[in-house]
PDB file of N, CA and C in Angstrom:
ATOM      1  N   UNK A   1       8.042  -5.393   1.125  1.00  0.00           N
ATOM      2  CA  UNK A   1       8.547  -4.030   1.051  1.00  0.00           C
ATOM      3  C   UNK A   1       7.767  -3.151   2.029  1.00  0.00           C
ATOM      4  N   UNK A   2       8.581  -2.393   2.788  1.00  0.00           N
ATOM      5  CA  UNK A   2       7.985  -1.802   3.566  1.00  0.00           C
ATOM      6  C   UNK A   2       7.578  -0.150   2.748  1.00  0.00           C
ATOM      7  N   UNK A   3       6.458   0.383   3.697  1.00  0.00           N
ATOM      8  CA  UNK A   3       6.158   1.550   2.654  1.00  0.00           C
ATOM      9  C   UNK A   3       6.651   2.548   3.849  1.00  0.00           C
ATOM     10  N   UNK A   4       7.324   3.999   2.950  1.00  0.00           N
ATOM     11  CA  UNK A   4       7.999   4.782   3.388  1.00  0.00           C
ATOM     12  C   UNK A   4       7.203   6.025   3.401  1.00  0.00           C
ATOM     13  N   UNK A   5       7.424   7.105   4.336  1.00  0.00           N
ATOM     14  CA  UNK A   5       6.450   8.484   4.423  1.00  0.00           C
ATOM     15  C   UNK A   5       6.871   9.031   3.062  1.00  0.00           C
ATOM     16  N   UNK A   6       6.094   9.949   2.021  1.00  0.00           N
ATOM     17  CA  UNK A   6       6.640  11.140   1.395  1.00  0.00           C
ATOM     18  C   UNK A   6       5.872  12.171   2.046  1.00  0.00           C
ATOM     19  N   UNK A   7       6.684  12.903   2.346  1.00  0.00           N
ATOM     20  CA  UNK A   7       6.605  14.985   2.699  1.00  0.00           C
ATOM     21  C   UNK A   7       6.364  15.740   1.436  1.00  0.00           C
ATOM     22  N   UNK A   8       5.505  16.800   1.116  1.00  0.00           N
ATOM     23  CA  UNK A   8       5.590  17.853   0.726  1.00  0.00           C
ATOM     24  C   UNK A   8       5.463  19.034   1.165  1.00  0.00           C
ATOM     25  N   UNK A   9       6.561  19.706   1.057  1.00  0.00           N
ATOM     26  CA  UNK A   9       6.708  21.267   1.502  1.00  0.00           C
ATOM     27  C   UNK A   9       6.141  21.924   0.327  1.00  0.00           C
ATOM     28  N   UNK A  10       5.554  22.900   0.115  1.00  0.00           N
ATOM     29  CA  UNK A  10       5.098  23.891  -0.860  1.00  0.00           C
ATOM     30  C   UNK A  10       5.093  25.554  -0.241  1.00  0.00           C
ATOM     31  N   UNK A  11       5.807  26.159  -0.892  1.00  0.00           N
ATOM     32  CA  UNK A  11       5.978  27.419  -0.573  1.00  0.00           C
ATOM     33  C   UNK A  11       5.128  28.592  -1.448  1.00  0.00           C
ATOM     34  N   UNK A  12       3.923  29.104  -0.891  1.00  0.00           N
ATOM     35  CA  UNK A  12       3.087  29.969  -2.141  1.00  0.00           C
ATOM     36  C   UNK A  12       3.398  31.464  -1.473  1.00  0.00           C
ATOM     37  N   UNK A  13       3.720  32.528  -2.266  1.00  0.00           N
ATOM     38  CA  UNK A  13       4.052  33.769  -1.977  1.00  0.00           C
ATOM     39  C   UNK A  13       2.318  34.356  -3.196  1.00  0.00           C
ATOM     40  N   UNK A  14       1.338  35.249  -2.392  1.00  0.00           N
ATOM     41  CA  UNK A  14       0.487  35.124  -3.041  1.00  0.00           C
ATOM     42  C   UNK A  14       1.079  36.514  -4.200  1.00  0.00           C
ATOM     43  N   UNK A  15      -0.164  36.855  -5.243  1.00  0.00           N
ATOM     44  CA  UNK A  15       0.558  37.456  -5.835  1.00  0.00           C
ATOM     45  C   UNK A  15      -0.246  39.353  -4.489  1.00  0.00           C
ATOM     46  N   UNK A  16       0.243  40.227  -5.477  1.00  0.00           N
ATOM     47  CA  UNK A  16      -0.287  41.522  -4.960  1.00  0.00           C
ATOM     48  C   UNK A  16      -1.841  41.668  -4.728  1.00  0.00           C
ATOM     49  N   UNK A  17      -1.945  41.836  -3.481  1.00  0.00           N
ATOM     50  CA  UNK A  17      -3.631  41.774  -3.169  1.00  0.00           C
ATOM     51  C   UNK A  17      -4.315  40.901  -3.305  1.00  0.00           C
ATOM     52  N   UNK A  18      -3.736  39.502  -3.156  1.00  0.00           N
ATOM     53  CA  UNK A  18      -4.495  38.091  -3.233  1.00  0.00           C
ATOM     54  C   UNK A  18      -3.919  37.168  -2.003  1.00  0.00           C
ATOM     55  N   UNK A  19      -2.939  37.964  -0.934  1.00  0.00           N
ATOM     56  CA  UNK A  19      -3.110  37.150  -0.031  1.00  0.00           C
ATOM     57  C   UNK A  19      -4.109  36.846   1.153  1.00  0.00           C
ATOM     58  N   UNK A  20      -5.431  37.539   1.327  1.00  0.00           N
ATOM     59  CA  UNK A  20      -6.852  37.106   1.791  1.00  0.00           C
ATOM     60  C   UNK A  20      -7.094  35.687   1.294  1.00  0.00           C
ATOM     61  N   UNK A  21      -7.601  35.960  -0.407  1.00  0.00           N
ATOM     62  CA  UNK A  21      -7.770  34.781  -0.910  1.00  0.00           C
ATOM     63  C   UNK A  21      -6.755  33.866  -1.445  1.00  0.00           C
ATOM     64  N   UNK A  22      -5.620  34.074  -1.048  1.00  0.00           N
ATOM     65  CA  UNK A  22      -4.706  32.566  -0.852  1.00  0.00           C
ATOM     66  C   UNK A  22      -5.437  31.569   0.165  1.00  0.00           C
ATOM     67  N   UNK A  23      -5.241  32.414   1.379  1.00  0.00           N
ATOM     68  CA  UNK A  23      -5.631  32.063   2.687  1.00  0.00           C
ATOM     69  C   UNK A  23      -6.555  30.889   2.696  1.00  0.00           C
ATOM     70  N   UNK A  24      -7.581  31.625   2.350  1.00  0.00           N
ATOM     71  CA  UNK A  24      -8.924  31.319   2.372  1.00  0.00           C
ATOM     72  C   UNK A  24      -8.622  29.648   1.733  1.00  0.00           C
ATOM     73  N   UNK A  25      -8.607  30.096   0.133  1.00  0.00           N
ATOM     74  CA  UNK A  25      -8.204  28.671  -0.669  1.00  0.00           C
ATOM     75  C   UNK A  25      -7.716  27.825   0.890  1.00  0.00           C
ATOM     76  N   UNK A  26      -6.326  27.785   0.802  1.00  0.00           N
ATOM     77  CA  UNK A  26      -5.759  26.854   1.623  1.00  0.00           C
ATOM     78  C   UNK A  26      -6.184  26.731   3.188  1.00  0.00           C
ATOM     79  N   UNK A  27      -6.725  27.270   3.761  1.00  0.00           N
ATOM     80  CA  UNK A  27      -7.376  26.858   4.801  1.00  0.00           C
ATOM     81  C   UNK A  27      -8.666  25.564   4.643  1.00  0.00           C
ATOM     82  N   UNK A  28      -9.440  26.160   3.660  1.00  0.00           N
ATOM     83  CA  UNK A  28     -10.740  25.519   2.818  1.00  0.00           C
ATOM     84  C   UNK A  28      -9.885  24.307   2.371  1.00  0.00           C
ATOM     85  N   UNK A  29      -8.894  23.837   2.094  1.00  0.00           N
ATOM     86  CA  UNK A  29      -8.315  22.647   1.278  1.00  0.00           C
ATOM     87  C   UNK A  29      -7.673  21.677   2.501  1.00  0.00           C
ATOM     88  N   UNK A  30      -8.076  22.441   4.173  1.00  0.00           N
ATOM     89  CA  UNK A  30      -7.215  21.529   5.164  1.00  0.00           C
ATOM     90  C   UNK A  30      -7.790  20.688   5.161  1.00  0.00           C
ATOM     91  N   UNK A  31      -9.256  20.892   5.904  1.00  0.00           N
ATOM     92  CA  UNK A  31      -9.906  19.436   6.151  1.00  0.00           C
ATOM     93  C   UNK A  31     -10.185  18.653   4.660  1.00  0.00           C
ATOM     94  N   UNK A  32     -10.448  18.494   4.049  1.00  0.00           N
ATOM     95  CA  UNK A  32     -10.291  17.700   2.465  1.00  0.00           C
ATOM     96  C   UNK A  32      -9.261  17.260   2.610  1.00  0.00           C
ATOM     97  N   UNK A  33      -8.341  17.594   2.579  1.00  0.00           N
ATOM     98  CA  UNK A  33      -6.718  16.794   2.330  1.00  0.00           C
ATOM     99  C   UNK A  33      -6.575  15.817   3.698  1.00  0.00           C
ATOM    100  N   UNK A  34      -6.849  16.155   4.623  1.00  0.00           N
ATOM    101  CA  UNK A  34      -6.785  16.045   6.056  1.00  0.00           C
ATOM    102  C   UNK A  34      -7.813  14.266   6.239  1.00  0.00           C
ATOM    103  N   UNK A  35      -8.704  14.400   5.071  1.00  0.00           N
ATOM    104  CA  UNK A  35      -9.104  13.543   5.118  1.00  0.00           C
ATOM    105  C   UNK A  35      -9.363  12.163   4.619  1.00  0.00           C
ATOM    106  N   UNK A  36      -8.469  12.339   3.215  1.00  0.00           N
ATOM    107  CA  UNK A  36      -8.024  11.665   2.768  1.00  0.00           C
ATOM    108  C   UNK A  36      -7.460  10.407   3.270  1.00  0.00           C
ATOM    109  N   UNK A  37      -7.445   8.949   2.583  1.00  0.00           N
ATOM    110  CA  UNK A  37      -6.761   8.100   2.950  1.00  0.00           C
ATOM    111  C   UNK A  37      -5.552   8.129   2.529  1.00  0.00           C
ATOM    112  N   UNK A  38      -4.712   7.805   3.698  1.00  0.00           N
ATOM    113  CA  UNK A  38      -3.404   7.814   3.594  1.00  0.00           C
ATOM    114  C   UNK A  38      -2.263   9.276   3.792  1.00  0.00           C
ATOM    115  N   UNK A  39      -3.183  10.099   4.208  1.00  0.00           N
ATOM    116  CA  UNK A  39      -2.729  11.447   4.565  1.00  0.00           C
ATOM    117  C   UNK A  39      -2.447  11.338   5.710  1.00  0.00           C
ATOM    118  N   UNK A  40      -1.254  12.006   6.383  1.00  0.00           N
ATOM    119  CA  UNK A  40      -0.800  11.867   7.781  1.00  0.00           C
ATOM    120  C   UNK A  40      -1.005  13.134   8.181  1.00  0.00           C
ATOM    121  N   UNK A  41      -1.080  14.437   7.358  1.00  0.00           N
ATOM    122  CA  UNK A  41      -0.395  15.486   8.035  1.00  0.00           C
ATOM    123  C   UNK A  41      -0.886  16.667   6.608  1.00  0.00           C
ATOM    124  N   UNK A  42      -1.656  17.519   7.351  1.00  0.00           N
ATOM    125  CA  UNK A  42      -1.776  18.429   6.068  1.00  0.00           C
ATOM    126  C   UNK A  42      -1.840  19.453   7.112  1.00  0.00           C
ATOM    127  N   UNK A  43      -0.852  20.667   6.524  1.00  0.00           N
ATOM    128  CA  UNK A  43      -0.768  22.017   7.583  1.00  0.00           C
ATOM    129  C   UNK A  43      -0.645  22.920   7.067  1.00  0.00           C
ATOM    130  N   UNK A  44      -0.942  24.181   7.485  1.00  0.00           N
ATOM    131  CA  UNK A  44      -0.779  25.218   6.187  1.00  0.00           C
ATOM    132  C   UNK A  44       0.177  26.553   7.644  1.00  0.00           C
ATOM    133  N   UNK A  45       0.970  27.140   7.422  1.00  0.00           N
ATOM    134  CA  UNK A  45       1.914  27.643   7.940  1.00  0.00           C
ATOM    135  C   UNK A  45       1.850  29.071   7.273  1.00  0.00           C
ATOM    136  N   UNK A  46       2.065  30.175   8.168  1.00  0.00           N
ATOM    137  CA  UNK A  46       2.235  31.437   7.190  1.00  0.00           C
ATOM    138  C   UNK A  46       3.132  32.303   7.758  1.00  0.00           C
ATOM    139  N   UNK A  47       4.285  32.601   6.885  1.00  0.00           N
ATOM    140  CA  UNK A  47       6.083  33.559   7.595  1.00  0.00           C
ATOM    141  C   UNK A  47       5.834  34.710   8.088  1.00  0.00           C
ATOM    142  N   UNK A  48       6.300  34.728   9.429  1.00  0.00           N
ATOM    143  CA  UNK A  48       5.969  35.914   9.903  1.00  0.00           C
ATOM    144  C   UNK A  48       6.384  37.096   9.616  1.00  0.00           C
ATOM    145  N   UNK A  49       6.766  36.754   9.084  1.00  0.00           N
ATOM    146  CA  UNK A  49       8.371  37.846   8.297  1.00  0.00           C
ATOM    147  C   UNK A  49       7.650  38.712   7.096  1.00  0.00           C
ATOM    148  N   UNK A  50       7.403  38.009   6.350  1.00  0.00           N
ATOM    149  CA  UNK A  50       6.582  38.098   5.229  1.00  0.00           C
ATOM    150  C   UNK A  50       5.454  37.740   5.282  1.00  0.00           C
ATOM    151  N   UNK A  51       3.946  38.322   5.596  1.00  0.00           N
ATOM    152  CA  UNK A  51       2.957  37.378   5.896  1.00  0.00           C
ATOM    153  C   UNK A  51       2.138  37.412   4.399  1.00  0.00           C
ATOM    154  N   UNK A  52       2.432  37.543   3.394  1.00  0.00           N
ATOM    155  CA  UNK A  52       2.121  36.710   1.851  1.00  0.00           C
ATOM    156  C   UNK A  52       2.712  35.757   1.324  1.00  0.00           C
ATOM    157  N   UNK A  53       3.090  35.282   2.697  1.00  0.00           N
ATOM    158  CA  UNK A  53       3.790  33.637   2.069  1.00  0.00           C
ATOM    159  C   UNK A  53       3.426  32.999   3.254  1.00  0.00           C
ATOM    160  N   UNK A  54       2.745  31.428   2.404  1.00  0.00           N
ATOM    161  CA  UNK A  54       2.678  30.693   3.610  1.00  0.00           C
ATOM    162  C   UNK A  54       3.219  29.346   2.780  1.00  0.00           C
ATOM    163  N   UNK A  55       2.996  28.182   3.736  1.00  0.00           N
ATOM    164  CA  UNK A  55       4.183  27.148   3.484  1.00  0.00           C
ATOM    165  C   UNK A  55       2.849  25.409   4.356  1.00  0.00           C
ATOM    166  N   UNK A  56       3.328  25.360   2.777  1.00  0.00           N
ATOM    167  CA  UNK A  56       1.765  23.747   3.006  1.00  0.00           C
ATOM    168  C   UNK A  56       3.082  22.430   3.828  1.00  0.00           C
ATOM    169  N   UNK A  57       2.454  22.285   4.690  1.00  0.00           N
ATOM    170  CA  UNK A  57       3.978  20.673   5.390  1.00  0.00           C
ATOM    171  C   UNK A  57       2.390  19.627   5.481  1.00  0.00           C
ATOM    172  N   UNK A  58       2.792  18.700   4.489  1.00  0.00           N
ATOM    173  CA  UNK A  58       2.370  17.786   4.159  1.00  0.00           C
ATOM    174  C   UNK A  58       2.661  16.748   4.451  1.00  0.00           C
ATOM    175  N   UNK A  59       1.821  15.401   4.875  1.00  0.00           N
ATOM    176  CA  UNK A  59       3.202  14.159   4.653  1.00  0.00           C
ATOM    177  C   UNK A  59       1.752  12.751   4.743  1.00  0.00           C
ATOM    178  N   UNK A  60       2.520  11.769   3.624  1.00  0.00           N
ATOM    179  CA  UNK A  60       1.729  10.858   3.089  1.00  0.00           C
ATOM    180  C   UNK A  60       1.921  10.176   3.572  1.00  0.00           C
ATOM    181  N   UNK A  61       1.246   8.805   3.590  1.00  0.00           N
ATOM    182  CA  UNK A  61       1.795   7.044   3.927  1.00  0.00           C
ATOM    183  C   UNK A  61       2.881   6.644   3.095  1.00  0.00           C
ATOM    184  N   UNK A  62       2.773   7.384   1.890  1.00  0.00           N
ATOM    185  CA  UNK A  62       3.994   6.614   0.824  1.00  0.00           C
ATOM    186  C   UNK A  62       3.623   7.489  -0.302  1.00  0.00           C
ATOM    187  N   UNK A  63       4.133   7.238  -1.458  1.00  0.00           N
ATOM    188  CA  UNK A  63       4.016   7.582  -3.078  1.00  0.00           C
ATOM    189  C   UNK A  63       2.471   7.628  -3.253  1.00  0.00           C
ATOM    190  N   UNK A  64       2.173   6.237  -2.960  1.00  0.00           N
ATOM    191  CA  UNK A  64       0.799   5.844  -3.816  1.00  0.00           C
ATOM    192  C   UNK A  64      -0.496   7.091  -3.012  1.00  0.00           C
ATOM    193  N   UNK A  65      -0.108   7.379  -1.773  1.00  0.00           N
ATOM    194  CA  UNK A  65      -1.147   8.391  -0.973  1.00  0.00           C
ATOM    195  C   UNK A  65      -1.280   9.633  -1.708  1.00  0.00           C
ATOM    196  N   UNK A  66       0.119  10.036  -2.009  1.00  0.00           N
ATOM    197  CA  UNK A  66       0.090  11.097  -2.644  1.00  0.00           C
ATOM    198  C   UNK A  66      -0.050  11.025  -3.993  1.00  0.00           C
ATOM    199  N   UNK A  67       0.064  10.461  -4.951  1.00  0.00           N
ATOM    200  CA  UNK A  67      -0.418  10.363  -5.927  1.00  0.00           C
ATOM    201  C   UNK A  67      -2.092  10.393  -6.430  1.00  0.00           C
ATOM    202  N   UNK A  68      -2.375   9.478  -4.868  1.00  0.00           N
ATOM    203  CA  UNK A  68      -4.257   9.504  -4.657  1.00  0.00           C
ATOM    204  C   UNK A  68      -4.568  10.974  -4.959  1.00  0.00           C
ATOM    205  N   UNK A  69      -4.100  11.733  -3.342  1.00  0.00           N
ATOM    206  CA  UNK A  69      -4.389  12.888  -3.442  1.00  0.00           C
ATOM    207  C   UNK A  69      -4.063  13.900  -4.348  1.00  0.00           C
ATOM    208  N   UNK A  70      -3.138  13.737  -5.403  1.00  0.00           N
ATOM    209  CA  UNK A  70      -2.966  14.712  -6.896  1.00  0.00           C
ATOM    210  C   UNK A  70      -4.416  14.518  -7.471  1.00  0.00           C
ATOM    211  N   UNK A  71      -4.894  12.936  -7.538  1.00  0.00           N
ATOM    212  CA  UNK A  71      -6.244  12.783  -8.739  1.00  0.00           C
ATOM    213  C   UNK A  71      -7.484  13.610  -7.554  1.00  0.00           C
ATOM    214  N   UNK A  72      -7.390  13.811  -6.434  1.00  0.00           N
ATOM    215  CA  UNK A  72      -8.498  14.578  -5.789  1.00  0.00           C
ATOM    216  C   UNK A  72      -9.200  15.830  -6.788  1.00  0.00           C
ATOM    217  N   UNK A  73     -10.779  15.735  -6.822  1.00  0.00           N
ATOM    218  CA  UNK A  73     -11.456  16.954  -7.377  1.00  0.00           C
ATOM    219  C   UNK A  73     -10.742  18.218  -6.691  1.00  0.00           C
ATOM    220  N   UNK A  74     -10.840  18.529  -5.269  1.00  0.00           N
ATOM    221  CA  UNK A  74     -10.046  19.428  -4.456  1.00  0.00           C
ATOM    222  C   UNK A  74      -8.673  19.878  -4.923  1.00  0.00           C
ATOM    223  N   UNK A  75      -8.172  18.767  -5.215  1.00  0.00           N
ATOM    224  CA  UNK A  75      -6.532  19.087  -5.355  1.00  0.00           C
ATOM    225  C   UNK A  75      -6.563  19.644  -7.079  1.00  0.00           C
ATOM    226  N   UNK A  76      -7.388  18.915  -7.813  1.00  0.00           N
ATOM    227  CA  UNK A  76      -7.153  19.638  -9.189  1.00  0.00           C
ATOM    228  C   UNK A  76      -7.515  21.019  -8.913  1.00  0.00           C
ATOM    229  N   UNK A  77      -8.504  21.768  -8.866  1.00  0.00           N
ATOM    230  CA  UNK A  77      -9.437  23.240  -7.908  1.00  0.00           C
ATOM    231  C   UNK A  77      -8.027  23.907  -8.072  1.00  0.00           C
ATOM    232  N   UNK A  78      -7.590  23.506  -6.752  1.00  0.00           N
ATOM    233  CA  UNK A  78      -6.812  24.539  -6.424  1.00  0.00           C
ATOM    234  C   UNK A  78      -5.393  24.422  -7.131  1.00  0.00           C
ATOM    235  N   UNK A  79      -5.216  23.336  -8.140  1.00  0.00           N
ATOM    236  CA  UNK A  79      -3.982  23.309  -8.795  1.00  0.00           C
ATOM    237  C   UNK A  79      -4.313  24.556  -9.770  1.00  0.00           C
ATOM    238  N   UNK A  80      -6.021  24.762 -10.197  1.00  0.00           N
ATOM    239  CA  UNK A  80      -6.768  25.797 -11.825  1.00  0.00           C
ATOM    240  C   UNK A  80      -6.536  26.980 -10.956  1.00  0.00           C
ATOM    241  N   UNK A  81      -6.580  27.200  -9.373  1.00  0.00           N
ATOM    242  CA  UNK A  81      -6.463  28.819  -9.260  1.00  0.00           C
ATOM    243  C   UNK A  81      -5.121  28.846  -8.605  1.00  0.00           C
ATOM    244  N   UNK A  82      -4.492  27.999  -8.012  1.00  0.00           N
ATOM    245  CA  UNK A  82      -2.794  28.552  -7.880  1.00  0.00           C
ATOM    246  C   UNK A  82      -2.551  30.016  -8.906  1.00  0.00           C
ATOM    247  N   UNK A  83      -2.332  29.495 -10.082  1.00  0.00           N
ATOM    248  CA  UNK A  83      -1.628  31.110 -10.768  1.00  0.00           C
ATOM    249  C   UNK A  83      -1.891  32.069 -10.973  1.00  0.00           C
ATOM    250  N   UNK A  84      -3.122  32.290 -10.059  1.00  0.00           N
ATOM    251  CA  UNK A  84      -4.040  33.599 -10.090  1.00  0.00           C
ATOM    252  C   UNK A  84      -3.352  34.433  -9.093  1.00  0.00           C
ATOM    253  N   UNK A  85      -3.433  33.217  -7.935  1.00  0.00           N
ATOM    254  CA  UNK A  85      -2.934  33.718  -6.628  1.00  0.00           C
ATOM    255  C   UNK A  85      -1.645  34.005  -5.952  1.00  0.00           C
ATOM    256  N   UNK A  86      -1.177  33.204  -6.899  1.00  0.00           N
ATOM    257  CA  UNK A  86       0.358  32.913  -6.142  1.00  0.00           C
ATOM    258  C   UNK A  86       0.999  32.349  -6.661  1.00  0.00           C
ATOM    259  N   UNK A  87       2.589  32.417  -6.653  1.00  0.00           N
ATOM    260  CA  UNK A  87       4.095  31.896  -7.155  1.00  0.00           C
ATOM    261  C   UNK A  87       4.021  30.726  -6.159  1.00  0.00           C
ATOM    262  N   UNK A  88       4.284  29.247  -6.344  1.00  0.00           N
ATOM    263  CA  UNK A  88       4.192  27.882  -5.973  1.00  0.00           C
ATOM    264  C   UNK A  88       5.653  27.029  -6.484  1.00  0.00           C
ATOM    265  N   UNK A  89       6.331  26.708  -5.354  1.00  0.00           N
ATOM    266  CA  UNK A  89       7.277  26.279  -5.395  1.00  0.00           C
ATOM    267  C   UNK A  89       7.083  24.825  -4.513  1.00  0.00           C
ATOM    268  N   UNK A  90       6.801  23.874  -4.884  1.00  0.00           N
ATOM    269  CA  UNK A  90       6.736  22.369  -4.000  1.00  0.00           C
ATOM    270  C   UNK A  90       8.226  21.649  -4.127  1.00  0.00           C
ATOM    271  N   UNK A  91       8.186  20.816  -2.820  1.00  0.00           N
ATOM    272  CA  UNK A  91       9.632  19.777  -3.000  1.00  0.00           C
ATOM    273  C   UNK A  91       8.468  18.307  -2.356  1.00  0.00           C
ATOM    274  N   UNK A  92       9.063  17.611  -3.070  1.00  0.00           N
ATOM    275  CA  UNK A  92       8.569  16.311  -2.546  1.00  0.00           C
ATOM    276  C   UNK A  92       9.792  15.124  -1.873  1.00  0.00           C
ATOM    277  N   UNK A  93       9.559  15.007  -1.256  1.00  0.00           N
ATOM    278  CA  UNK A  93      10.839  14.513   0.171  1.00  0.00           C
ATOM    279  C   UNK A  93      10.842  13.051   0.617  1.00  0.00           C
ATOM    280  N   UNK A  94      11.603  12.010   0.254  1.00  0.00           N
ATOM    281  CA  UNK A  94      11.746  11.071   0.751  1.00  0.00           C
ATOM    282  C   UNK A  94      12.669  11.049   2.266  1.00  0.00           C
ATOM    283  N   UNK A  95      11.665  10.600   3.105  1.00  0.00           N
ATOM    284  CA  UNK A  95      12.209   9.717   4.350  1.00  0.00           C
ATOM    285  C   UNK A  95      14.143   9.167   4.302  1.00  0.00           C
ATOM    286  N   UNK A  96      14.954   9.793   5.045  1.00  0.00           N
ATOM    287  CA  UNK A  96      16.528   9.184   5.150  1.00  0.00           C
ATOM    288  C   UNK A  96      16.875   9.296   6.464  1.00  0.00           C
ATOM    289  N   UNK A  97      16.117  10.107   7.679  1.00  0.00           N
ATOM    290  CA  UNK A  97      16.461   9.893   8.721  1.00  0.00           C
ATOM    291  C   UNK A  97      15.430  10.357   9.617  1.00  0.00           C
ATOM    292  N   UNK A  98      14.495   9.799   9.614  1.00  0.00           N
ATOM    293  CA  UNK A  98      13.051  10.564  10.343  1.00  0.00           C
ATOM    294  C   UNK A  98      12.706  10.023  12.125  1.00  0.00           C
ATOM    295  N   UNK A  99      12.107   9.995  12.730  1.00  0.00           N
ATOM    296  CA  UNK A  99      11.777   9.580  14.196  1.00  0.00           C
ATOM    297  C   UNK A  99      10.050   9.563  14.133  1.00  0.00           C
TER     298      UNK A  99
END
């Protein structure tokens, strides 16, 4: 069986007067994730449109990478202050036509 990429997009809109420390969090969480085994791709993106929303593009070796990185000390952290900071909307994305 061959192993397939999973993507996660995550969309955090921080709440009122916590988009500094959104930032911060997720900048601080690049290299950690970044370094992980089996991490391809950890990016943190912020709408220009709206600049209290930014947008995590993620992407694993497979399931099992990302699953690693859920049990991360790091990744729990910032799962305990997400709802301080911000409304969090993730999609997790299987591979159907990639390059």
């Amino acid at each position: 069986m061959t192993q397939s990429p999973t993507k996660v997009t995550a969309i955090l809109t921080a709440h009122l007067g916590k988009s500094v420390e959104l930032r911060a969090l997720l900048v601080g969480m690049a290299p950690l994730c970044r370094a992980e085994p089996g991490n391809l791709r950890w990016d943190v993106w912020r709408d220009l449109a709206h600049g209290e929303r930014f947008v995590l593009d993620e992407l694993y070796l497979d399931t099992a990478a990302l699953e690693a990185h859920r049990l991360t000390p790091h990744y729990q952290a910032y799962l305990a202050k997400i709802p301080e900071l911000a409304e969090r909307t993730a999609w997790i994305l299987e591979a159907v036509a990639i390059a």
